[in-house]
PDB file of N, CA and C in Angstrom:
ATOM      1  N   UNK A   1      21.588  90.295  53.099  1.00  0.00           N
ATOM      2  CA  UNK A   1      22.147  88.972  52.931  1.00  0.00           C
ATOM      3  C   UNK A   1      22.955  88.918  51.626  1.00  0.00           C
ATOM      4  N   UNK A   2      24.178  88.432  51.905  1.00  0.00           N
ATOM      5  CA  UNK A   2      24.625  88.342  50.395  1.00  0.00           C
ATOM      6  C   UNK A   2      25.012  87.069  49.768  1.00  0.00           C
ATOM      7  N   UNK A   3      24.329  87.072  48.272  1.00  0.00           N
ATOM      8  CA  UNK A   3      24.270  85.628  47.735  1.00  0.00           C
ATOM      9  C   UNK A   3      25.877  85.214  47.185  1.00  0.00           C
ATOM     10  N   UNK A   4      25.760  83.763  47.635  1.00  0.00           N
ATOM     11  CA  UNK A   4      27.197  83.623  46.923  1.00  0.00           C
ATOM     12  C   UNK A   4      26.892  82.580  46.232  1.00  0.00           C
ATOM     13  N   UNK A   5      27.408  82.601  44.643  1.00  0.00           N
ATOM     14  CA  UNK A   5      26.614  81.222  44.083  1.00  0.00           C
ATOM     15  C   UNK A   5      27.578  79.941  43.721  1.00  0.00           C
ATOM     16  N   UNK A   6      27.391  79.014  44.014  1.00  0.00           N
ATOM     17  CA  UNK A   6      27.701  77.468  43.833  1.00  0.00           C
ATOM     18  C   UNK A   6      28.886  77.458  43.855  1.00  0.00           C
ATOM     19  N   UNK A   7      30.040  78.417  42.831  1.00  0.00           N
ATOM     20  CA  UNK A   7      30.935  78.283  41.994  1.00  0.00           C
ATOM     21  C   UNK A   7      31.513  79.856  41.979  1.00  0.00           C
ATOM     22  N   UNK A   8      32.509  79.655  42.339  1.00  0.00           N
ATOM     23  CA  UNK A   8      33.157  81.015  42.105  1.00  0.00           C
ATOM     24  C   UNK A   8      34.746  80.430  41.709  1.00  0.00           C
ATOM     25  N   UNK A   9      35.122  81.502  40.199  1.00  0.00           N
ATOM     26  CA  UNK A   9      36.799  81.136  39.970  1.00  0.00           C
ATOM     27  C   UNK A   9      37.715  82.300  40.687  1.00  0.00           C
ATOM     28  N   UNK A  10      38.588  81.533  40.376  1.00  0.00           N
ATOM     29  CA  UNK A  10      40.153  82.251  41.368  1.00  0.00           C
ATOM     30  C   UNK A  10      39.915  83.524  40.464  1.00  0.00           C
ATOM     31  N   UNK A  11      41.026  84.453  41.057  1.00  0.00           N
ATOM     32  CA  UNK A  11      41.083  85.678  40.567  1.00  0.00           C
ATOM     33  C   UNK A  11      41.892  85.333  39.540  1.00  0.00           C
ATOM     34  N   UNK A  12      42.645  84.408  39.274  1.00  0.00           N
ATOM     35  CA  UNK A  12      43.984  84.023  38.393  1.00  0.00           C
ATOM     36  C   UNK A  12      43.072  83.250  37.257  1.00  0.00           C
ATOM     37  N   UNK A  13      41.998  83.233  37.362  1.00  0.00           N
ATOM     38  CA  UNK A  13      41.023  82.144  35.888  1.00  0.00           C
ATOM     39  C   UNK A  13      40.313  82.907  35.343  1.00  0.00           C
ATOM     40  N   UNK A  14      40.216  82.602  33.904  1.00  0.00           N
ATOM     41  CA  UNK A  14      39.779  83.685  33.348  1.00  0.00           C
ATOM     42  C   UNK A  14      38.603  82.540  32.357  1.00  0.00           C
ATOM     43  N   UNK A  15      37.173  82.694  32.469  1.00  0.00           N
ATOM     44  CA  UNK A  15      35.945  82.066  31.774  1.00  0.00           C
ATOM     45  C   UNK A  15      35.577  82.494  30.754  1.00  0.00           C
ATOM     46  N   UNK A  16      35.831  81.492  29.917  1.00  0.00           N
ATOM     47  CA  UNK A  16      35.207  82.224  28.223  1.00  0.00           C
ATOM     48  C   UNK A  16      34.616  80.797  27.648  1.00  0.00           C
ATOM     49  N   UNK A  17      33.288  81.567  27.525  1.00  0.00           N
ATOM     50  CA  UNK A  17      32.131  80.439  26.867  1.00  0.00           C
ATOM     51  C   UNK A  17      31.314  80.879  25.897  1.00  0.00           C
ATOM     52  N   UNK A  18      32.166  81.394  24.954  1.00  0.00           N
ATOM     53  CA  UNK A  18      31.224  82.044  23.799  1.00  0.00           C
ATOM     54  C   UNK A  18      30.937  80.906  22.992  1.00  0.00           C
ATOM     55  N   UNK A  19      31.720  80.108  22.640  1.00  0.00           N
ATOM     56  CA  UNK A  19      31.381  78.382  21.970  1.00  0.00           C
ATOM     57  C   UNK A  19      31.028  77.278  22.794  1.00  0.00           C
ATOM     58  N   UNK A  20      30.273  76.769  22.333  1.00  0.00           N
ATOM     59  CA  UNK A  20      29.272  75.883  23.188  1.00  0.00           C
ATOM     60  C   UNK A  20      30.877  74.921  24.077  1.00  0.00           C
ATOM     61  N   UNK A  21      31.698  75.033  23.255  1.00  0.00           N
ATOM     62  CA  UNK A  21      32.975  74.493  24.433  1.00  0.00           C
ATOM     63  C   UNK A  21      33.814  75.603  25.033  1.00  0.00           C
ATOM     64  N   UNK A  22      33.442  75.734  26.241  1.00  0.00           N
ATOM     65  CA  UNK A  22      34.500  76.864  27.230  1.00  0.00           C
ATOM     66  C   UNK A  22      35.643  76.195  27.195  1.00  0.00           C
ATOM     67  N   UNK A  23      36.575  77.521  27.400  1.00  0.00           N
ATOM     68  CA  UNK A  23      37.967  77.458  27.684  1.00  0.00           C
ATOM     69  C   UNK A  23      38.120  78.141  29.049  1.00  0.00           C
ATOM     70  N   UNK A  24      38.619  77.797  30.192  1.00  0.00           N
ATOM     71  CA  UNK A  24      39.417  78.730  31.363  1.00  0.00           C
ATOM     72  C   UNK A  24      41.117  78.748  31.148  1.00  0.00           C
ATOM     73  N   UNK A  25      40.883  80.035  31.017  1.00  0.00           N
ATOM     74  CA  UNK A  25      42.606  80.322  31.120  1.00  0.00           C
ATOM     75  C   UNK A  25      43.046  80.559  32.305  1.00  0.00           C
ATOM     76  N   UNK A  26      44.118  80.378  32.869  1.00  0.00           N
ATOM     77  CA  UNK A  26      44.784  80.295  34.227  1.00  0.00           C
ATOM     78  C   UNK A  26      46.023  80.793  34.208  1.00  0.00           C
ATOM     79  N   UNK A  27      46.017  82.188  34.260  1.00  0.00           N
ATOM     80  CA  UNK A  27      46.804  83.217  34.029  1.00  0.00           C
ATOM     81  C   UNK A  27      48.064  83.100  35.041  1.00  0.00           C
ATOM     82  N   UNK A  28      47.952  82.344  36.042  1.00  0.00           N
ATOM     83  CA  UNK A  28      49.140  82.397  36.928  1.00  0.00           C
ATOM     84  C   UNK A  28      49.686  81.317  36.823  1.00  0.00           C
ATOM     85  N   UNK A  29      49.474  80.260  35.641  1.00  0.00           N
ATOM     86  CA  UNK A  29      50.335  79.135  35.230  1.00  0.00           C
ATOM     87  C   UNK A  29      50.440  79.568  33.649  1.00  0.00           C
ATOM     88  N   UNK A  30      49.905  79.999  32.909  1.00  0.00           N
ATOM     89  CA  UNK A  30      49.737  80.004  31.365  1.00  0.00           C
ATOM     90  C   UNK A  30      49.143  78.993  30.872  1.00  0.00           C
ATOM     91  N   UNK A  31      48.413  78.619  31.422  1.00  0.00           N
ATOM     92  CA  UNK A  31      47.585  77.300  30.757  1.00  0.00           C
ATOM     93  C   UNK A  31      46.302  77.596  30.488  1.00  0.00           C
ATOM     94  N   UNK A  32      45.198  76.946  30.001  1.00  0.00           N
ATOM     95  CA  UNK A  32      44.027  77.049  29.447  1.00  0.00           C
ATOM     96  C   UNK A  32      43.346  75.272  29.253  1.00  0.00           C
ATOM     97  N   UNK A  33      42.195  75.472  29.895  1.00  0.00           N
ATOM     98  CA  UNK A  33      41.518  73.846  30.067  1.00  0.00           C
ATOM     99  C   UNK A  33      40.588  74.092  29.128  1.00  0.00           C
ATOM    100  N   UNK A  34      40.236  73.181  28.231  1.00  0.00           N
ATOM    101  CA  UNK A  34      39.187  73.040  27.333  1.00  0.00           C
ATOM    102  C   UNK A  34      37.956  72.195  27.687  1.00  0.00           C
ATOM    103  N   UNK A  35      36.785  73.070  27.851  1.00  0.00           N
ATOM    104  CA  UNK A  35      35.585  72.041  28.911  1.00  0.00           C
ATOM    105  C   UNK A  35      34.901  71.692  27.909  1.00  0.00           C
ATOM    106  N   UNK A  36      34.100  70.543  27.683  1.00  0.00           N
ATOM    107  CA  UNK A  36      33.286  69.866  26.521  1.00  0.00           C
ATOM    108  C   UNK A  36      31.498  71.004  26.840  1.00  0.00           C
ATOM    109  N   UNK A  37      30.859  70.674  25.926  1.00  0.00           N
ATOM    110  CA  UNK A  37      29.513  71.269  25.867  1.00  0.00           C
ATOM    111  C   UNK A  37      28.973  71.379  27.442  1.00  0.00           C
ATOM    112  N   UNK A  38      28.610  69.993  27.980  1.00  0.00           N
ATOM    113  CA  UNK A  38      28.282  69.876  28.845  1.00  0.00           C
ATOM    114  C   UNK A  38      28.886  70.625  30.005  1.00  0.00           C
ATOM    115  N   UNK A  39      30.416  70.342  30.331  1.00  0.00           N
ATOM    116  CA  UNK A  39      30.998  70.728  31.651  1.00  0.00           C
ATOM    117  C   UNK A  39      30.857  72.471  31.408  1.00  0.00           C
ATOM    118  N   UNK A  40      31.000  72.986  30.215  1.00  0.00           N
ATOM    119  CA  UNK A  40      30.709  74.308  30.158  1.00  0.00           C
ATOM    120  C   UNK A  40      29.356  74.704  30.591  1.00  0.00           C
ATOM    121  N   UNK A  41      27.997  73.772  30.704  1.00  0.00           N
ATOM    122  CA  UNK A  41      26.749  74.312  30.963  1.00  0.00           C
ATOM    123  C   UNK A  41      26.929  74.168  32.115  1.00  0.00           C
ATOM    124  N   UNK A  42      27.535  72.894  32.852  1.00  0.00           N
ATOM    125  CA  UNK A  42      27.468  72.890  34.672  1.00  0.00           C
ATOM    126  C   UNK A  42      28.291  74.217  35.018  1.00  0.00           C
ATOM    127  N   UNK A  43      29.158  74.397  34.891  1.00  0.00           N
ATOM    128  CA  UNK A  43      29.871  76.039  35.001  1.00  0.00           C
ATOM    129  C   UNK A  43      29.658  77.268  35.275  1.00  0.00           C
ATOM    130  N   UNK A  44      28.233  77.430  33.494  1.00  0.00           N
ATOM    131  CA  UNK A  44      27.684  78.641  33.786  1.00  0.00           C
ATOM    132  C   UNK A  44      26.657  78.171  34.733  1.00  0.00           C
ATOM    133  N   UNK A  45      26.157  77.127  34.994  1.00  0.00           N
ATOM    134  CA  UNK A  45      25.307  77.220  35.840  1.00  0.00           C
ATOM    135  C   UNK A  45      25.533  77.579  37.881  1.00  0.00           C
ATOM    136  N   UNK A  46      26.818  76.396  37.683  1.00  0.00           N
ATOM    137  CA  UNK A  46      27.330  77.300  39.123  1.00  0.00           C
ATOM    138  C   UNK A  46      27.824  78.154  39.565  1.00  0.00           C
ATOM    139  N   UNK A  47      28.295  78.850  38.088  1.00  0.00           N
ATOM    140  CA  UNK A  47      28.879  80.261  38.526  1.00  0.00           C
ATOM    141  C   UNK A  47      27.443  81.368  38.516  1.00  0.00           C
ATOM    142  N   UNK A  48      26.070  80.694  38.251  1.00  0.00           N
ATOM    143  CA  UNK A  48      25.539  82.320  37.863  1.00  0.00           C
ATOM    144  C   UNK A  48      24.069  81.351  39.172  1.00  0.00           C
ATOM    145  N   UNK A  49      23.901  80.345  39.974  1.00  0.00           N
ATOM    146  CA  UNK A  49      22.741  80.069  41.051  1.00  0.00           C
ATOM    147  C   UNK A  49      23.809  80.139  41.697  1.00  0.00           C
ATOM    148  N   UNK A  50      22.660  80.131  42.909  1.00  0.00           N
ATOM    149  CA  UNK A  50      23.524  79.952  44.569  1.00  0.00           C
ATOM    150  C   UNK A  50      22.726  78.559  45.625  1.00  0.00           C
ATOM    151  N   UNK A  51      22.253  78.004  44.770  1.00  0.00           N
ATOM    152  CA  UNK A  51      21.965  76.837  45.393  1.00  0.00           C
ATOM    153  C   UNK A  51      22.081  75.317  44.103  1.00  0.00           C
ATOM    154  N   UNK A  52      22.163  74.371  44.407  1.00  0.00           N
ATOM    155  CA  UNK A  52      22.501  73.133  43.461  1.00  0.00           C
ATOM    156  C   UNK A  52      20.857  73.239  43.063  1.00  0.00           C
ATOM    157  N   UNK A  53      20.048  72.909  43.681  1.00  0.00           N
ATOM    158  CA  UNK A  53      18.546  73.080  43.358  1.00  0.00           C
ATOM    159  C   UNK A  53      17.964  73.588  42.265  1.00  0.00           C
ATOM    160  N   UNK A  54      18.920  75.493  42.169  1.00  0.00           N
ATOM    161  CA  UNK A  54      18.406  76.064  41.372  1.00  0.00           C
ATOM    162  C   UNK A  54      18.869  75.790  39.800  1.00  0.00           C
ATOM    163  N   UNK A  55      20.273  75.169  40.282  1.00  0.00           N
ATOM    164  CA  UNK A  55      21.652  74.989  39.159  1.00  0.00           C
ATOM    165  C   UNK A  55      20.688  73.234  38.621  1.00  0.00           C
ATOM    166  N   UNK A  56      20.474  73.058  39.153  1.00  0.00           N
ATOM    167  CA  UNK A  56      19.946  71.306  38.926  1.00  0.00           C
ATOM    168  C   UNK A  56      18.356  71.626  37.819  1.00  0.00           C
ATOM    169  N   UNK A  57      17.874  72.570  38.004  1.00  0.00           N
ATOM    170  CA  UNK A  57      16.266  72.747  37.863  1.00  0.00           C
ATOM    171  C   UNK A  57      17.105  73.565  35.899  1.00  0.00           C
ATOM    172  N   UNK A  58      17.845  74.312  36.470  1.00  0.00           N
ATOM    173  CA  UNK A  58      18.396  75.139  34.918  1.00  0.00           C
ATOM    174  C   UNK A  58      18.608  73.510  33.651  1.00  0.00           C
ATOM    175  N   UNK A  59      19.810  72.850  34.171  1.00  0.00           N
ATOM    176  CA  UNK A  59      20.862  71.781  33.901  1.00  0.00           C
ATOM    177  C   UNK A  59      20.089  70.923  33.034  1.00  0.00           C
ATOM    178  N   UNK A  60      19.026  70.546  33.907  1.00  0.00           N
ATOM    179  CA  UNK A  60      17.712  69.492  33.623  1.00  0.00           C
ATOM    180  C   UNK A  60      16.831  69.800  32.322  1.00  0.00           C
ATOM    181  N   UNK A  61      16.986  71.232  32.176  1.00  0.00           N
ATOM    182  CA  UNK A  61      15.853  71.554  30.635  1.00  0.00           C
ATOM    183  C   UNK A  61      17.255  71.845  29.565  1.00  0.00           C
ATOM    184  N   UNK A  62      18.706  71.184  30.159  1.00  0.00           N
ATOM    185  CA  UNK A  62      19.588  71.849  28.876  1.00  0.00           C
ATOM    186  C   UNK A  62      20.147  70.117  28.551  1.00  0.00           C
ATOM    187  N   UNK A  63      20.121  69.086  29.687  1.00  0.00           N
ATOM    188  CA  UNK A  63      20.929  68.007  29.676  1.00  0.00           C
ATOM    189  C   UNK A  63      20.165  66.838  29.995  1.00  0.00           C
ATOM    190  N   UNK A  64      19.809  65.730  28.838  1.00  0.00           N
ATOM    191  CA  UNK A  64      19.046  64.933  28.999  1.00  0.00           C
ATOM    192  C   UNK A  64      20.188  63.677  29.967  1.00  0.00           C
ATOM    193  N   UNK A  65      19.935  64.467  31.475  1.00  0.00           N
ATOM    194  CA  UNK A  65      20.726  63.115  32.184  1.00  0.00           C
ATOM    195  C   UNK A  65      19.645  62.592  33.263  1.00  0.00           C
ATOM    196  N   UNK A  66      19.813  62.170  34.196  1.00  0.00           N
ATOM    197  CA  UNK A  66      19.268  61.955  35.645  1.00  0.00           C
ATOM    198  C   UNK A  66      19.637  62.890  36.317  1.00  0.00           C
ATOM    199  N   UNK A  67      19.005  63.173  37.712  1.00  0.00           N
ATOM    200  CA  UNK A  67      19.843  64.102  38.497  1.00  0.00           C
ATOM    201  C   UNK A  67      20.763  63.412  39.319  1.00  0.00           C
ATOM    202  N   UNK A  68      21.126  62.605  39.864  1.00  0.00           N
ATOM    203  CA  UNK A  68      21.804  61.588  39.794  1.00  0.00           C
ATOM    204  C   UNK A  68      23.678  62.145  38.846  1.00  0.00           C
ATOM    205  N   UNK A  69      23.363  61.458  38.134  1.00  0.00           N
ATOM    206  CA  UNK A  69      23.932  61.813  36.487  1.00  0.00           C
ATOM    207  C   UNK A  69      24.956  63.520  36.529  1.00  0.00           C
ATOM    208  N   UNK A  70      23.366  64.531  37.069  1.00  0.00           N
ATOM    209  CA  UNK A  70      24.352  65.723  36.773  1.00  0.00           C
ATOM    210  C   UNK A  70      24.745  66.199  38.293  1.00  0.00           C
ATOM    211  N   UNK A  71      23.920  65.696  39.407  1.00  0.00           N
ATOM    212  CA  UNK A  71      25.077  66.042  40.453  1.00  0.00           C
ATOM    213  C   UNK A  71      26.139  65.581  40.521  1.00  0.00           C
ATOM    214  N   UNK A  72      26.540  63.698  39.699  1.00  0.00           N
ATOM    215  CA  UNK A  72      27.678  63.621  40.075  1.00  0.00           C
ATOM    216  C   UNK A  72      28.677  64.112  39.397  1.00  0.00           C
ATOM    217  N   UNK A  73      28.333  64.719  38.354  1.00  0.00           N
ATOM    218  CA  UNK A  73      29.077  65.703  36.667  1.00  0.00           C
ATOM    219  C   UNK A  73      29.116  67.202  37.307  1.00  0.00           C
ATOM    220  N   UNK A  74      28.391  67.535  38.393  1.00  0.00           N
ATOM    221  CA  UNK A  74      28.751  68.788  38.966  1.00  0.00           C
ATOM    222  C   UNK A  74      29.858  68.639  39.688  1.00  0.00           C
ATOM    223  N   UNK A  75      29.314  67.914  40.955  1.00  0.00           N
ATOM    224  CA  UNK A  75      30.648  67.527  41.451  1.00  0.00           C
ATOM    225  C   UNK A  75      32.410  67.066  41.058  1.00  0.00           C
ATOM    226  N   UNK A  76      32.056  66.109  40.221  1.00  0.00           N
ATOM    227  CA  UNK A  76      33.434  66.196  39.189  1.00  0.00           C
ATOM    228  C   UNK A  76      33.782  66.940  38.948  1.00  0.00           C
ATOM    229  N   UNK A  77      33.370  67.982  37.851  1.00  0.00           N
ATOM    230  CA  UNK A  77      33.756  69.326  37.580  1.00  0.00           C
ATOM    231  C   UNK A  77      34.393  70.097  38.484  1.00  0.00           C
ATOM    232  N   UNK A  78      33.784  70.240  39.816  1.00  0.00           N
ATOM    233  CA  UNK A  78      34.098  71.225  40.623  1.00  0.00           C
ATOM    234  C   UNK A  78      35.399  70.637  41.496  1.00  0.00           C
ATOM    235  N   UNK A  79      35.583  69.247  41.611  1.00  0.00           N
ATOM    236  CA  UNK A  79      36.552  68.274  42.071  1.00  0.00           C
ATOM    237  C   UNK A  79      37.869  68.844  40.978  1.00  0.00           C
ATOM    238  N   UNK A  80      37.770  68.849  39.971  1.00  0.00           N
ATOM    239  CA  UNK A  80      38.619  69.057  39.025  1.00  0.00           C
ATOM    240  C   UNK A  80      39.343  70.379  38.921  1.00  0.00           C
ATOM    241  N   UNK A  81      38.413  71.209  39.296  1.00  0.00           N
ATOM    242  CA  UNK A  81      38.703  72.924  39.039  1.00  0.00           C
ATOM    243  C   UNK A  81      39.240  73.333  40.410  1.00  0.00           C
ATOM    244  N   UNK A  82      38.476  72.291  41.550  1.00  0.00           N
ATOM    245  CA  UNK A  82      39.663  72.555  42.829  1.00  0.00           C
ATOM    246  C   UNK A  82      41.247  72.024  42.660  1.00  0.00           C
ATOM    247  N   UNK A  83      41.319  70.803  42.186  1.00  0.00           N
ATOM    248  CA  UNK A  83      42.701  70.226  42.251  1.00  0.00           C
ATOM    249  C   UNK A  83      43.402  71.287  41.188  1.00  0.00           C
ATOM    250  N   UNK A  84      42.743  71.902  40.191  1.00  0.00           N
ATOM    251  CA  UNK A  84      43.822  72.534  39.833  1.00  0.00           C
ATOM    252  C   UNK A  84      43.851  74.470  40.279  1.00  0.00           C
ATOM    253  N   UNK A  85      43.888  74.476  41.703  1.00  0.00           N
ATOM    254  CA  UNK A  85      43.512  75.629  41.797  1.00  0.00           C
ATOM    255  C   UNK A  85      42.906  76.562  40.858  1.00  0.00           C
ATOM    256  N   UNK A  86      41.584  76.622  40.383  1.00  0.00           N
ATOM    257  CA  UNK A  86      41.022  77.110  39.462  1.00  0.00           C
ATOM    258  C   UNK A  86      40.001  77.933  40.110  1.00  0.00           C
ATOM    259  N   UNK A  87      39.560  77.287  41.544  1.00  0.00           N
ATOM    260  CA  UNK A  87      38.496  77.982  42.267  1.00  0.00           C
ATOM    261  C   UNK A  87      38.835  78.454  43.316  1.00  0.00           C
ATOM    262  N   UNK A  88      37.801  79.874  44.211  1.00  0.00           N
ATOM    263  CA  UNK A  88      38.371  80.779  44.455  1.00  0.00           C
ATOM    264  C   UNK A  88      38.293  79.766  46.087  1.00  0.00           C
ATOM    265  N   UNK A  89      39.285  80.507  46.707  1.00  0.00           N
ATOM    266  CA  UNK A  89      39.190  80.001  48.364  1.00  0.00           C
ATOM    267  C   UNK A  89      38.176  79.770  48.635  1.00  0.00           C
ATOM    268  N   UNK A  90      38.356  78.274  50.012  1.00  0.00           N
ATOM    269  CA  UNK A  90      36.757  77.498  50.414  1.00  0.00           C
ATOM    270  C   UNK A  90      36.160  78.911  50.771  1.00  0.00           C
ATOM    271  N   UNK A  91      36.806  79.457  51.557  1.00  0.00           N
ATOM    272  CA  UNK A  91      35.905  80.599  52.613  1.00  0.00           C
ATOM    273  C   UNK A  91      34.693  81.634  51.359  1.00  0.00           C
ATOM    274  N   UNK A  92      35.184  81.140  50.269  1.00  0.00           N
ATOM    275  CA  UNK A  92      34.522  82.625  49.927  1.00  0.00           C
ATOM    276  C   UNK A  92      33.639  81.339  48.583  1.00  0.00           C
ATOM    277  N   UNK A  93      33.648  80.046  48.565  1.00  0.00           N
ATOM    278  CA  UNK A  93      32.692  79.762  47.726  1.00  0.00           C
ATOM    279  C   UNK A  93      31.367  78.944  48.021  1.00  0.00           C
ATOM    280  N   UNK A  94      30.293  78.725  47.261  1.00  0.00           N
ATOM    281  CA  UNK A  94      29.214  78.810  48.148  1.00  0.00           C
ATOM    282  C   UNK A  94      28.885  76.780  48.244  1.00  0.00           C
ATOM    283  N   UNK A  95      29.180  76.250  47.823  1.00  0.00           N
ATOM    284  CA  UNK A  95      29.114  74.651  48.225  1.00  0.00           C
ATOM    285  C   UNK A  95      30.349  74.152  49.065  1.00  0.00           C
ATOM    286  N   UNK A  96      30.846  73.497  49.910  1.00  0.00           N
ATOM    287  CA  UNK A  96      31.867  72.757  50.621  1.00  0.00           C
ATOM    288  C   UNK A  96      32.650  71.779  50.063  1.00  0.00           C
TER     289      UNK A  96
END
């Protein structure tokens, strides 16, 4: 079986979260998005589970929100990183 987790970026985005604020660079426009503390933890979290459950259970001991709160801050995020082609084709990522 092979796991695919939450969040996968385009081949054209490039993830760097060495400071508690990530940057994605987007090599096939020249641009670079600056994500705040938070949207950088939903990130690594959907780029490294393969279910919201597991990404929600991580999120919860890093982000004093509701779950409520951080599904709808996941979702945003991931709303955001689709409109700007940032994430990789539906077929190959693991939420709809």
């Amino acid at each position: 079986m092979i796991v695919v987790p939450l969040l996968q970026l385009a081949e054209h985005a490039v993830f760097d979260d060495t400071d508690e604020a990530g940057v994605i660079l987007d090599t096939q426009h020249g641009l670079f998005l600056t994500l705040n503390a938070v949207a950088t933890l939903m990130l690594q979290a959907g780029l490294r589970y393969n279910s919201l459950d597991e990404a929600l259970s991580h999120l919860r001991q890093r982000i004093d929100a509701s779950d409520n709160t951080l599904i709808s801050g996941f979702h945003a995020l991931k709303n955001q990183l689709d409109e700007r082609t940032l994430l990789a084709p539906e077929e190959q990522k693991g939420i709809p």
